[in-house]
Protein backbone atom coordinates (compact mmCIF):
# COMPACT_ATOMS: atom_id res chain seq x y z
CA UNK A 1 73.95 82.89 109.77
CA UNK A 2 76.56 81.58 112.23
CA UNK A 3 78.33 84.55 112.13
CA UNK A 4 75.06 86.39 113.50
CA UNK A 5 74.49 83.92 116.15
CA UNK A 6 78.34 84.50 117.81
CA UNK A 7 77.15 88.14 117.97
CA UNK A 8 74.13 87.71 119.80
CA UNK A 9 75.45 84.39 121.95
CA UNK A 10 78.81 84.93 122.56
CA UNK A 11 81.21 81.82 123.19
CA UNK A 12 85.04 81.33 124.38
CA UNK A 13 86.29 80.37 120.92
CA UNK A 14 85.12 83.45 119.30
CA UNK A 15 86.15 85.62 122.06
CA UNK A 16 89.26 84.14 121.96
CA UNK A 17 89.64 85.10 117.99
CA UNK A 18 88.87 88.80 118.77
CA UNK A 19 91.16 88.82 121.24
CA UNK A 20 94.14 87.31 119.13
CA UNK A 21 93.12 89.53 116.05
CA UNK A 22 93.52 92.63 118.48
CA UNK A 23 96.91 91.31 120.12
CA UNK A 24 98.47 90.59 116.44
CA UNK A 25 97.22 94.07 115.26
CA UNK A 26 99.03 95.40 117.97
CA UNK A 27 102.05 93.19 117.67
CA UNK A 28 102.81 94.51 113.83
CA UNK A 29 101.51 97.77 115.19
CA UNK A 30 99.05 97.63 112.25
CA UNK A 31 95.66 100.23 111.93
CA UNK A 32 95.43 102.29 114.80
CA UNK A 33 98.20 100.44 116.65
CA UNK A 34 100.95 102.36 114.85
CA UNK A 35 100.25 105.25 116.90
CA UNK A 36 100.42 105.96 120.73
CA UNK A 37 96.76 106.13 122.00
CA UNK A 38 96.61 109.80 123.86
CA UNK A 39 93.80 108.53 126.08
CA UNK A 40 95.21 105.67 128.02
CA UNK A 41 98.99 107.00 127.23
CA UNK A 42 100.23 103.38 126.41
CA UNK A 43 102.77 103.38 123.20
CA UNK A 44 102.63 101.61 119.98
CA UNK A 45 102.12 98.64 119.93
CA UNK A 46 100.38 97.83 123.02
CA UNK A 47 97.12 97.41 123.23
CA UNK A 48 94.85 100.03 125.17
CA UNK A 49 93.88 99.63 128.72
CA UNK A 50 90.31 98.64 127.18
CA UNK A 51 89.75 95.50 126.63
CA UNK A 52 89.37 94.40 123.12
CA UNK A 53 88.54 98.47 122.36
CA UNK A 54 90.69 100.85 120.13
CA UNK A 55 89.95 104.49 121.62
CA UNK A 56 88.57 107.01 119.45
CA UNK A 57 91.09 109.43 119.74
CA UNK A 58 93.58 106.74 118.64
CA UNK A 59 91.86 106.09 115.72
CA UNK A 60 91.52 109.59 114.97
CA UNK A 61 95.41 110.25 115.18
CA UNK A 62 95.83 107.45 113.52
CA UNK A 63 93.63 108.90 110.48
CA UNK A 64 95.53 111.85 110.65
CA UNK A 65 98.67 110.45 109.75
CA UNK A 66 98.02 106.50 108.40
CA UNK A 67 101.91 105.05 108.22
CA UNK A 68 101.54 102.60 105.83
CA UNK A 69 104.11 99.82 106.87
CA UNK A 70 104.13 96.32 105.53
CA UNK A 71 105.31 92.51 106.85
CA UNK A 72 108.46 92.77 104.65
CA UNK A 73 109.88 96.13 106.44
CA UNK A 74 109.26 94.77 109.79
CA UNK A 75 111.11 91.87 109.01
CA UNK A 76 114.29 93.28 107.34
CA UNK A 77 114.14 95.66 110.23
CA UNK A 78 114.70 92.82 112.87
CA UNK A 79 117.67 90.78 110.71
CA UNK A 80 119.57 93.94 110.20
């Protein structure tokens, strides 16, 4: 039930958790942040121009081609 009311009255702390869950997606460039959104041209990684909104055609590439890239990669990537 709670989770119901913080969609229909929205408050700071649970924007605050959508906006962290879209800045970490992006920081692992996990889910449709693996790809360069062709809309608002910004690379991988970075999160689009819209605020706390993937684009479609973003998502779309990134359905095309899902890259399937895991914690463990990304951090033997950085030590090497």
């Amino acid at each position: 039930m709670i989770s119901l009311l913080t969609a229909v009255i929205p408050s700071p702390a649970a924007d605050a958790a959508h906006d962290a869950a879209h800045a970490t997606a992006a920081r692992f460039r996990q889910g449709a942040y693996s790809v360069p959104c062709p809309e608002c041209h910004v690379p991988a990684g970075v999160l689009c121009l819209a605020r706390r909104d993937v684009h479609t055609a973003r998502r779309n590439a990134y359905r095309q081609n899902p890259e399937t890239t895991g914690f463990v990669p990304l951090l033997v990537a950085r030590v090497r």
